[in-house]
Protein backbone atom coordinates (compact mmCIF):
# COMPACT_ATOMS: atom_id res chain seq x y z
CA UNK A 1 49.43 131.86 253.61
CA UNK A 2 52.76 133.11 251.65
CA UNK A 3 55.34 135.13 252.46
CA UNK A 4 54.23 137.56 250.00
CA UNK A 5 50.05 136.99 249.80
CA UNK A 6 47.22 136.81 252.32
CA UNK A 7 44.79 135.68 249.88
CA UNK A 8 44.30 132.88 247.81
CA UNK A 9 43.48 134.65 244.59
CA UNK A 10 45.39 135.56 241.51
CA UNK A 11 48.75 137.52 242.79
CA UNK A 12 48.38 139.54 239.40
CA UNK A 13 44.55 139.95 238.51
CA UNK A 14 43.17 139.03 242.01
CA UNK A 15 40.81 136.23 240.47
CA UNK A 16 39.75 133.42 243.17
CA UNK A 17 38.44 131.08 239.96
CA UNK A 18 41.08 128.68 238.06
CA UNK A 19 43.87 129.20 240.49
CA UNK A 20 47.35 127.31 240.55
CA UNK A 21 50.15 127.63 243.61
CA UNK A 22 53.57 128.85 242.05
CA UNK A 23 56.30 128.07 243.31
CA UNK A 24 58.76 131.16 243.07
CA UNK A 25 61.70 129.52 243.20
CA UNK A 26 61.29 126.45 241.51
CA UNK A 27 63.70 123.36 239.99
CA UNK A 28 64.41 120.10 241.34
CA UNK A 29 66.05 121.23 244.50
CA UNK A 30 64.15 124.71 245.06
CA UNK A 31 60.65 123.72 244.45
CA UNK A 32 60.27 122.07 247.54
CA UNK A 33 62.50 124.75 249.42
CA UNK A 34 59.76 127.33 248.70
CA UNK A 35 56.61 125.25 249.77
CA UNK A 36 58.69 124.73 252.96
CA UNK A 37 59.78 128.37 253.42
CA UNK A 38 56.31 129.91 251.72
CA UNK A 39 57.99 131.29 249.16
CA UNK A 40 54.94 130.89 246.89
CA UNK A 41 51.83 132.36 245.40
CA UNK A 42 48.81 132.12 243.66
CA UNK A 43 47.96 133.13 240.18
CA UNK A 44 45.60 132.13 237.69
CA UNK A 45 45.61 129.74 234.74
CA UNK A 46 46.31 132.67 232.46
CA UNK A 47 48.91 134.31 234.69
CA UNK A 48 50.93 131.27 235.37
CA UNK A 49 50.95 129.06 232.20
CA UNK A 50 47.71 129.91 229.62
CA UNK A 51 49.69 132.38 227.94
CA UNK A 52 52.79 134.71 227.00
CA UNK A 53 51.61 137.13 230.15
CA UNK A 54 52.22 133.96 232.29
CA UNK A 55 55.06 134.02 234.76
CA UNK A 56 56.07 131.01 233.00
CA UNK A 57 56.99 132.94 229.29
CA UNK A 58 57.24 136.36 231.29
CA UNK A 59 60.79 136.75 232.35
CA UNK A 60 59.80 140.73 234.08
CA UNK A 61 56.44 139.19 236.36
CA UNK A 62 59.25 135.94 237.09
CA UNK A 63 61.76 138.55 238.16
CA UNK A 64 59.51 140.45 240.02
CA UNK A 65 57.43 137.63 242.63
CA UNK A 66 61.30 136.02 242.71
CA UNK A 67 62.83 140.13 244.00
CA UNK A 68 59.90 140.50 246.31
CA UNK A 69 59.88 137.03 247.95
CA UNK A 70 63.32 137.30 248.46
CA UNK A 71 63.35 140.69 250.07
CA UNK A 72 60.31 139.14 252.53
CA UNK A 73 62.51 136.07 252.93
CA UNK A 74 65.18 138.31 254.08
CA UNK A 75 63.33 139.96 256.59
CA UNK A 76 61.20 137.31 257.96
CA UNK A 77 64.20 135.03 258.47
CA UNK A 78 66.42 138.32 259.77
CA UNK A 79 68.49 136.97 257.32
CA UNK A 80 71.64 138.27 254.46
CA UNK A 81 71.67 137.98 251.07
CA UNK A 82 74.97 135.36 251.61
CA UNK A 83 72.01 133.46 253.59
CA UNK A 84 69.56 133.66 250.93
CA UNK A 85 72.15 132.24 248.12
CA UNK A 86 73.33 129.37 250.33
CA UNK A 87 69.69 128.52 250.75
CA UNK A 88 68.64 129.26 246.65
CA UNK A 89 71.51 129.16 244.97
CA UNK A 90 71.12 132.56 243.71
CA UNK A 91 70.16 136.22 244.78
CA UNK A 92 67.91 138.35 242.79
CA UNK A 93 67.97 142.06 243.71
């Protein structure tokens, strides 16, 4: 599935109903870095964009799915931080 989830339900509530795929590192150039390197998840409508808990308006859930898909990145690619900023642009731990 992800790098960080086995299941297709919400990351945060665990819903399987209304679900969207986030990208965790999105933008022009990163969105389609993370489908190709499963840095993604799944949340509900709520959780992503229906609301101020959303990742989208919720800078501490953002920072959180972007520090743990970054330290899974890392390990599944046996890879440095230095790797991980050439690739995104930017670390976050």
């Amino acid at each position: 599935m992800s790098l960080i989830q086995q299941n297709k339900r919400c990351y945060v509530c665990g819903t399987t109903q209304g679900l969207h795929k986030h990208h965790i590192f999105y933008g022009i150039a990163n969105r389609r870095k993370s489908e190709d390197d499963l840095c993604y998840c799944y949340l509900c409508f709520y959780h992503h964009n229906g609301s101020n808990k959303g990742v989208h308006f919720n800078r501490e859930l953002d920072l959180k799915l972007k520090r743990e898909c970054e330290r899974a990145w890392l390990n599944v690619n046996n890879a440095t931080i230095k790797d991980f900023i050439k690739r995104f642009g930017k670390n976050y731990l």
